[in-house]
PDB file of N, CA and C in Angstrom:
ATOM      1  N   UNK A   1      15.867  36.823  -3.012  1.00  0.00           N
ATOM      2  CA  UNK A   1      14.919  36.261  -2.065  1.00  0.00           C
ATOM      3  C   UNK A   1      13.538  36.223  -2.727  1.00  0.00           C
ATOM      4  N   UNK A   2      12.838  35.099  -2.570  1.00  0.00           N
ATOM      5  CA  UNK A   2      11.603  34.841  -3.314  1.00  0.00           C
ATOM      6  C   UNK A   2      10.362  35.898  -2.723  1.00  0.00           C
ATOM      7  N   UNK A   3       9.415  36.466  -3.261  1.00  0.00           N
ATOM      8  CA  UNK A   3       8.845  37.092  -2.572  1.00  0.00           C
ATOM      9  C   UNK A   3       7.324  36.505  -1.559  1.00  0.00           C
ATOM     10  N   UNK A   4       7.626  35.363  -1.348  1.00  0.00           N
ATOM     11  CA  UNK A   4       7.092  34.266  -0.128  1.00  0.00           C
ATOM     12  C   UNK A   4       7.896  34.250   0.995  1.00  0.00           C
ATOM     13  N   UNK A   5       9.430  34.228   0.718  1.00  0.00           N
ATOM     14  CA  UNK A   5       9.972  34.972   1.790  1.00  0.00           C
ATOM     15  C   UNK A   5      10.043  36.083   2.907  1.00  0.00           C
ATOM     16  N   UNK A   6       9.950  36.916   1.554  1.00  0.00           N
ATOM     17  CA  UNK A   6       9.825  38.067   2.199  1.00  0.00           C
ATOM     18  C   UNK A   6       8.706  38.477   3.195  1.00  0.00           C
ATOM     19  N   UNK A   7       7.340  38.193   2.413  1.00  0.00           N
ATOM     20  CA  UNK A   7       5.887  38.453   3.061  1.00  0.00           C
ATOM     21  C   UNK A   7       6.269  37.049   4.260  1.00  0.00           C
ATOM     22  N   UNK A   8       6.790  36.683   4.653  1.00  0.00           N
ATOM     23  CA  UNK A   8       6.177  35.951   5.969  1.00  0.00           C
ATOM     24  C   UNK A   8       6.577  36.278   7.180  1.00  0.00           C
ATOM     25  N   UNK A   9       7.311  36.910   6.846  1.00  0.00           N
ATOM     26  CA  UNK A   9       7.271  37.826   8.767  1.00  0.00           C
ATOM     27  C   UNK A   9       6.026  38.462   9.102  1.00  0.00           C
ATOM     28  N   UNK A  10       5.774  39.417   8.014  1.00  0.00           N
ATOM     29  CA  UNK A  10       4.948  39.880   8.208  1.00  0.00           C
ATOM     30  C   UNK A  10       3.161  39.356   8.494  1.00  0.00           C
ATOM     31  N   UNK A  11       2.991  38.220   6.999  1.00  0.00           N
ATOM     32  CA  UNK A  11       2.327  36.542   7.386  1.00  0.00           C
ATOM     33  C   UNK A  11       2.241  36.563   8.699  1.00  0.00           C
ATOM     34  N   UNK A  12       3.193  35.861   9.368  1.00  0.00           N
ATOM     35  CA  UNK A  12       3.199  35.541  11.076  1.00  0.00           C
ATOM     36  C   UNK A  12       2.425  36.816  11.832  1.00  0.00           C
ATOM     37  N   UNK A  13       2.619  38.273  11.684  1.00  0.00           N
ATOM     38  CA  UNK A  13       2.605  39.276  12.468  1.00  0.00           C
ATOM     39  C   UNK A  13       1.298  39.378  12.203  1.00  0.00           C
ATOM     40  N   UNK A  14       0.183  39.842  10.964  1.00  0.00           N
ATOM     41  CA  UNK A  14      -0.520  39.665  10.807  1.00  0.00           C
ATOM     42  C   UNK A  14      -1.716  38.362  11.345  1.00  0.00           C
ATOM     43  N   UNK A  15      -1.020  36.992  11.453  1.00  0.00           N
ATOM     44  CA  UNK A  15      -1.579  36.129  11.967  1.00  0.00           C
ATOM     45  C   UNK A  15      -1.691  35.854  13.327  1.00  0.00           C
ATOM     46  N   UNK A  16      -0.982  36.900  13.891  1.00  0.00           N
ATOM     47  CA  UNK A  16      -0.863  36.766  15.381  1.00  0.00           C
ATOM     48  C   UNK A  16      -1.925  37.825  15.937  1.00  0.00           C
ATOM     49  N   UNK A  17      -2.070  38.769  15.178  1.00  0.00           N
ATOM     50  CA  UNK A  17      -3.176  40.072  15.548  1.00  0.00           C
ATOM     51  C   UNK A  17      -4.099  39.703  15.127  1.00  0.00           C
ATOM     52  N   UNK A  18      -4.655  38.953  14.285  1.00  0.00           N
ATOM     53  CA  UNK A  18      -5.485  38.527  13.603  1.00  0.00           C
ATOM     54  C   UNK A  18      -6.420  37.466  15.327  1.00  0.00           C
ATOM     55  N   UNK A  19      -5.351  36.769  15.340  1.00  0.00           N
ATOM     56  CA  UNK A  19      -5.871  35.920  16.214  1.00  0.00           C
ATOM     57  C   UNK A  19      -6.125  36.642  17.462  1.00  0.00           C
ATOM     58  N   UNK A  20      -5.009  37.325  17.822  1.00  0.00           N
ATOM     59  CA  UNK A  20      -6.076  38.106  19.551  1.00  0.00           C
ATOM     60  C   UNK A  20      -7.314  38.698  19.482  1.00  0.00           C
ATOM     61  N   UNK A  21      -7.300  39.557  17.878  1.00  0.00           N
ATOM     62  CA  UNK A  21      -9.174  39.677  18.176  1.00  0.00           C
ATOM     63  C   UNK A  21      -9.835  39.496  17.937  1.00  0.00           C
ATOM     64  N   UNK A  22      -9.957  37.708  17.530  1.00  0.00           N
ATOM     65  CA  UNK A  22     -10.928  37.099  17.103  1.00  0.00           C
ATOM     66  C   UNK A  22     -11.128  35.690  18.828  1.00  0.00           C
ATOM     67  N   UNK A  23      -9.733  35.814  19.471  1.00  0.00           N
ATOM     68  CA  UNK A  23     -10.262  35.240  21.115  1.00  0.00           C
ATOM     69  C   UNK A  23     -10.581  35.945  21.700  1.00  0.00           C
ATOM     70  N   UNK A  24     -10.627  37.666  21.446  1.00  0.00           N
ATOM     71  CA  UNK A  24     -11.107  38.443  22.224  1.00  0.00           C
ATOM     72  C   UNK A  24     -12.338  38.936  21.986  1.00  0.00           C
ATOM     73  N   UNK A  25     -12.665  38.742  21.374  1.00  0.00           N
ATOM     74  CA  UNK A  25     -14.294  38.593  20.627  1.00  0.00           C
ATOM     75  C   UNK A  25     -15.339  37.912  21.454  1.00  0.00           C
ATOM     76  N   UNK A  26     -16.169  38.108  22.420  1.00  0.00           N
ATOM     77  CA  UNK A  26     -17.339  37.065  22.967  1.00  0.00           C
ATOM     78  C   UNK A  26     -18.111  36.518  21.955  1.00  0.00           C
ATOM     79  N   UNK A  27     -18.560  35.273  22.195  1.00  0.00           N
ATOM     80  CA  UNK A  27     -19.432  34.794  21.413  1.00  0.00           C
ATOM     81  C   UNK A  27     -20.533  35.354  21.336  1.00  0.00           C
ATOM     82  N   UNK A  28     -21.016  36.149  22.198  1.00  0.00           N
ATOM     83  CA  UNK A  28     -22.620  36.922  22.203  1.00  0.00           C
ATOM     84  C   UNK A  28     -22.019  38.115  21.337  1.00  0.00           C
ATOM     85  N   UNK A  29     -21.114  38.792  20.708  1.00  0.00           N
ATOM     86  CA  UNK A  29     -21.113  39.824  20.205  1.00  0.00           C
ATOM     87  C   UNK A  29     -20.358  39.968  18.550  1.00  0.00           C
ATOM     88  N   UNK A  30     -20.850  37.961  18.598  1.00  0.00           N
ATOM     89  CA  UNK A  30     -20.016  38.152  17.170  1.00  0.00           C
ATOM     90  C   UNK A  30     -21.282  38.684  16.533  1.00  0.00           C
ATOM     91  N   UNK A  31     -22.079  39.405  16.619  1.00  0.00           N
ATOM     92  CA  UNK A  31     -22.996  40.357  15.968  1.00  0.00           C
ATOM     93  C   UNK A  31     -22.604  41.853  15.727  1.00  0.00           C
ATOM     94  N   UNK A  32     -21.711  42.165  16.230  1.00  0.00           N
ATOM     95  CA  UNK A  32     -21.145  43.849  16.727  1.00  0.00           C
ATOM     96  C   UNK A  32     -20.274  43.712  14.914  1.00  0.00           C
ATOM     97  N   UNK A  33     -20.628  45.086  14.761  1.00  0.00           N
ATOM     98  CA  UNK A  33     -20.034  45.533  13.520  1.00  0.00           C
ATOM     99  C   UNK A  33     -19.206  46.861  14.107  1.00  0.00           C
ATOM    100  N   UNK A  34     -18.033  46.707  13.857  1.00  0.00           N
ATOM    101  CA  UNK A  34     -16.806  47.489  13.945  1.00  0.00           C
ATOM    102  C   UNK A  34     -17.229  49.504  13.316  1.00  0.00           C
ATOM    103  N   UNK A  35     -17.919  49.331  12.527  1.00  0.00           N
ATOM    104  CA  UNK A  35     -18.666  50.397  11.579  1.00  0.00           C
ATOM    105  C   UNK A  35     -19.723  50.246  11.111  1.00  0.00           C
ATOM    106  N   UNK A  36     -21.028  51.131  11.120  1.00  0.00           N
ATOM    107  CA  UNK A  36     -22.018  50.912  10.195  1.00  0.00           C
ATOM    108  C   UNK A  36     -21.857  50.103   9.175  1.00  0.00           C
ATOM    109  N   UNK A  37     -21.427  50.538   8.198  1.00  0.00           N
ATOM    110  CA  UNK A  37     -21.045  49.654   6.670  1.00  0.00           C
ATOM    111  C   UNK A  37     -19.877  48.340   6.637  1.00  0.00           C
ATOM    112  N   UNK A  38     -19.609  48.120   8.077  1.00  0.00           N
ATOM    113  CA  UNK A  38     -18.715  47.062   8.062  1.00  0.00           C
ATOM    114  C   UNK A  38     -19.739  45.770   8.298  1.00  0.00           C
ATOM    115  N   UNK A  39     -18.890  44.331   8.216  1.00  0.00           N
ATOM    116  CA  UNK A  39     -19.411  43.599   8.000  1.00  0.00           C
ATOM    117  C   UNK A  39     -19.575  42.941   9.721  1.00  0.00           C
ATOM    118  N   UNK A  40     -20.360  42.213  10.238  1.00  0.00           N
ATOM    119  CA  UNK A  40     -20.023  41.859  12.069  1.00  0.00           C
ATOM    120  C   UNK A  40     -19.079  40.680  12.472  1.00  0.00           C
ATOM    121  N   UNK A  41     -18.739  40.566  13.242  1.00  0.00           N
ATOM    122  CA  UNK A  41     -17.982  39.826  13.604  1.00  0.00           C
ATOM    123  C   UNK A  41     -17.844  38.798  13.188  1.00  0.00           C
ATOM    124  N   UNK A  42     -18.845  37.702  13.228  1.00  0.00           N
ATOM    125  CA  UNK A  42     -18.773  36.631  12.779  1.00  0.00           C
ATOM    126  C   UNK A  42     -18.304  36.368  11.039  1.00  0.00           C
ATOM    127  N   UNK A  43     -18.928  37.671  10.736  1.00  0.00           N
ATOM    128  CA  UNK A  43     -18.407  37.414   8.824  1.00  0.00           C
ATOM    129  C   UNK A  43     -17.161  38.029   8.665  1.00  0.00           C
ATOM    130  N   UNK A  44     -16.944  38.613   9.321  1.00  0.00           N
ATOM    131  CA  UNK A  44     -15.272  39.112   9.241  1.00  0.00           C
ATOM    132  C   UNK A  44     -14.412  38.201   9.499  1.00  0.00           C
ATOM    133  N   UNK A  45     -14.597  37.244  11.137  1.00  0.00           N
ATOM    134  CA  UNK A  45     -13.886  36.473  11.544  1.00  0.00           C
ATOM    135  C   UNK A  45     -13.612  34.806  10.471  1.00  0.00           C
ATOM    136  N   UNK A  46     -14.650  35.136   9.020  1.00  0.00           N
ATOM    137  CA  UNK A  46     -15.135  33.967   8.741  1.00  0.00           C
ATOM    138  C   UNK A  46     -14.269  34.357   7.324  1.00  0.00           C
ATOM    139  N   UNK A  47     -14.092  35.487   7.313  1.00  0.00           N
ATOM    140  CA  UNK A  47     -13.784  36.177   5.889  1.00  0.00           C
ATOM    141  C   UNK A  47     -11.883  36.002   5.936  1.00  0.00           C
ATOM    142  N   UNK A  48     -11.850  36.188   7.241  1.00  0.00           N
ATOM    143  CA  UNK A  48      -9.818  36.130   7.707  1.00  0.00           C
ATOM    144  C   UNK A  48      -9.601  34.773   7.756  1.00  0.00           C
ATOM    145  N   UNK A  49     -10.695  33.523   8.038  1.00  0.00           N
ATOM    146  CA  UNK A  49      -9.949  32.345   7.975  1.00  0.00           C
ATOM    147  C   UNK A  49      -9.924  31.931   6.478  1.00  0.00           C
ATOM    148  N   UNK A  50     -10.882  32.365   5.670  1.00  0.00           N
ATOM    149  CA  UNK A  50     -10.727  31.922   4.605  1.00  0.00           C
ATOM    150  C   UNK A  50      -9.331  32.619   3.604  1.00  0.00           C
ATOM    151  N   UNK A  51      -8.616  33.345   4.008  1.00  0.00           N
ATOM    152  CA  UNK A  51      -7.636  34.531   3.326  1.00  0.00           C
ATOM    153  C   UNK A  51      -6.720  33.468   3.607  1.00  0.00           C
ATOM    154  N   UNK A  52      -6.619  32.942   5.389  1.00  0.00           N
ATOM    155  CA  UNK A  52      -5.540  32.125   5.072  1.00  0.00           C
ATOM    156  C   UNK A  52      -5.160  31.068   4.379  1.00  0.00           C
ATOM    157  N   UNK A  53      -6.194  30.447   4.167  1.00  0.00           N
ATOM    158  CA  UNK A  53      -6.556  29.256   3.010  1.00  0.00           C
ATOM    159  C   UNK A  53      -5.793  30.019   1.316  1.00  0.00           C
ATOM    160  N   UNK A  54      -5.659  31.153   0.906  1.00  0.00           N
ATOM    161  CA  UNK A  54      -5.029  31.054  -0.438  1.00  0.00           C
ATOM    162  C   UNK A  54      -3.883  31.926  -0.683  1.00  0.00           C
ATOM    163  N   UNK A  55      -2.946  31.944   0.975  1.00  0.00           N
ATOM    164  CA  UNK A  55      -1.760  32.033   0.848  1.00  0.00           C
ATOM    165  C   UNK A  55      -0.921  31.259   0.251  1.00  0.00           C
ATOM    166  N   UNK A  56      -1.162  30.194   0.227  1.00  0.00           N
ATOM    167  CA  UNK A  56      -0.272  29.355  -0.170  1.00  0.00           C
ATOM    168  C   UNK A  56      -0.533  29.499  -1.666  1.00  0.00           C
ATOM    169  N   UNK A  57      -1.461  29.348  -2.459  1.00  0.00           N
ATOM    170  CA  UNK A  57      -1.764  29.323  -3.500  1.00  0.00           C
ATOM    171  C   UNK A  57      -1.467  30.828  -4.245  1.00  0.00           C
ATOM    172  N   UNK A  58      -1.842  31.825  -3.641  1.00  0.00           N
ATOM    173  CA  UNK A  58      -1.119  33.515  -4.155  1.00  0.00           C
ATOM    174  C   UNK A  58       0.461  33.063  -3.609  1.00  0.00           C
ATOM    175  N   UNK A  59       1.264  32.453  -3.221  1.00  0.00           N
ATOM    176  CA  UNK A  59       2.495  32.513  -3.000  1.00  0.00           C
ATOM    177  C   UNK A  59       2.846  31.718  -3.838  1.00  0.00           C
ATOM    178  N   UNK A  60       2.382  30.394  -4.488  1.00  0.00           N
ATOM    179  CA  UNK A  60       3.229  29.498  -5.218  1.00  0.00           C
ATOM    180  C   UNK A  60       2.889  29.273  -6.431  1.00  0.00           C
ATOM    181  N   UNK A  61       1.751  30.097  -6.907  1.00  0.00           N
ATOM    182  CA  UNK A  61       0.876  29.483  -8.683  1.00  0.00           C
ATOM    183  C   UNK A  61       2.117  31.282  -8.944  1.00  0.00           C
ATOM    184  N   UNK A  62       1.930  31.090 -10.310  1.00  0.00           N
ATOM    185  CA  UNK A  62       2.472  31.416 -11.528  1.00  0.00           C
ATOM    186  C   UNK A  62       1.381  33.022 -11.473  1.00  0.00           C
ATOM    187  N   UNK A  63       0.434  32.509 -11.383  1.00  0.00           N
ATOM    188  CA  UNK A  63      -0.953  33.221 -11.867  1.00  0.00           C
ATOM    189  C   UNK A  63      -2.197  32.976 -11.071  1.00  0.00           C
ATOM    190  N   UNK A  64      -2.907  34.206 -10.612  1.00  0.00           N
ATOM    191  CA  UNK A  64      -4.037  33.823  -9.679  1.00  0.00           C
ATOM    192  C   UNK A  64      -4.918  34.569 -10.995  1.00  0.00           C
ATOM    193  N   UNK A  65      -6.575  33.540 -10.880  1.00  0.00           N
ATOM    194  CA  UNK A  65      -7.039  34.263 -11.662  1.00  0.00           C
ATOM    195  C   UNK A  65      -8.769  34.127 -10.842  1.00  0.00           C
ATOM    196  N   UNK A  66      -9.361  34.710 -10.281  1.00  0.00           N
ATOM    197  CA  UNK A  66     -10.962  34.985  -9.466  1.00  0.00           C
ATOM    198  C   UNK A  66     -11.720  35.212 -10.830  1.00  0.00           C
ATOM    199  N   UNK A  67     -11.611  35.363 -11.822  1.00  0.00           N
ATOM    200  CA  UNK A  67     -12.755  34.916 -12.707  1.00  0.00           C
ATOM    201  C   UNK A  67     -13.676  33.574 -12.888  1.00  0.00           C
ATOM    202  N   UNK A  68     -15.364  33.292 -12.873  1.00  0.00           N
ATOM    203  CA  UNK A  68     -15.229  31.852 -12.874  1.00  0.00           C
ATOM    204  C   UNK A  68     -14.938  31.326 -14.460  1.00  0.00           C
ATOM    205  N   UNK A  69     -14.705  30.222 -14.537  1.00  0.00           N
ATOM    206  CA  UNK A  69     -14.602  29.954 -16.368  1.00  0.00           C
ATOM    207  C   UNK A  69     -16.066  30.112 -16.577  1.00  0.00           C
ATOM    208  N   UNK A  70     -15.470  30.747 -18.386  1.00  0.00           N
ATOM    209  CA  UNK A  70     -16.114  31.568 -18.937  1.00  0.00           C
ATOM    210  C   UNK A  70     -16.835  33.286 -18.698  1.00  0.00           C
ATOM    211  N   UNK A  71     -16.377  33.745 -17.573  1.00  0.00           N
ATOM    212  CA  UNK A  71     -16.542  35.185 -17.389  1.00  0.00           C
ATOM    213  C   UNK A  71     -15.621  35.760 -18.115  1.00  0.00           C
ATOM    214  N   UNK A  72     -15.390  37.288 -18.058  1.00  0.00           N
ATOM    215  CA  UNK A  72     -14.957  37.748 -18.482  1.00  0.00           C
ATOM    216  C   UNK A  72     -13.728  38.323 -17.905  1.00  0.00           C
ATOM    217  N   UNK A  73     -12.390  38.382 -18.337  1.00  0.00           N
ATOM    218  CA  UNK A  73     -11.006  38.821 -17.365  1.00  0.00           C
ATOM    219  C   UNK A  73     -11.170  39.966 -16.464  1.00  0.00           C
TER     220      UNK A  73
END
C-alpha cells in the first residue's frame, strides 16, 4: 500500500477537526491566541489552509525540498 494511502484516513480525520474549529471560531476573536507564544487565530487558521495546499505535492514528488535555489540544503 502506497504511503498516500495509508495517511488519508487520517488526512480526512484531521480535515474534519481542523474544520470545526476554524467555524467555531467568531470572527471578532480571530485575534485570541490559544497560548502566549502561539500564533492567533487568524494566522493559524491561514497557516492550516495553506498545509492543505502541499499534500498533494509531499504525497506524489519523489523529493520535497523548502530550500530557495541557491541556499544552502
Amino acid at each position: 500500500m502506497p504511503i498516500s494511502e495509508a495517511l488519508l484516513g487520517e488526512f480526512d480525520m484531521e480535515m474534519a477537526t481542523t474544520r470545526k474549529v476554524l467555524e467555531r471560531c467568531p470572527e471578532d476573536k480571530f485575534g485570541w491566541k490559544p497560548h502566549a507564544k502561539s500564533w492567533d487565530m487568524a494566522t493559524l487558521g491561514s497557516h492550516l489552509a495553506n498545509i492543505v495546499g502541499w499534500a498533494k505535492e509531499t504525497l506524489t514528488l519523489d523529493q520535497l525540498d523548502y530550500a530557495p535555489p541557491g541556499a544552502p540544503e
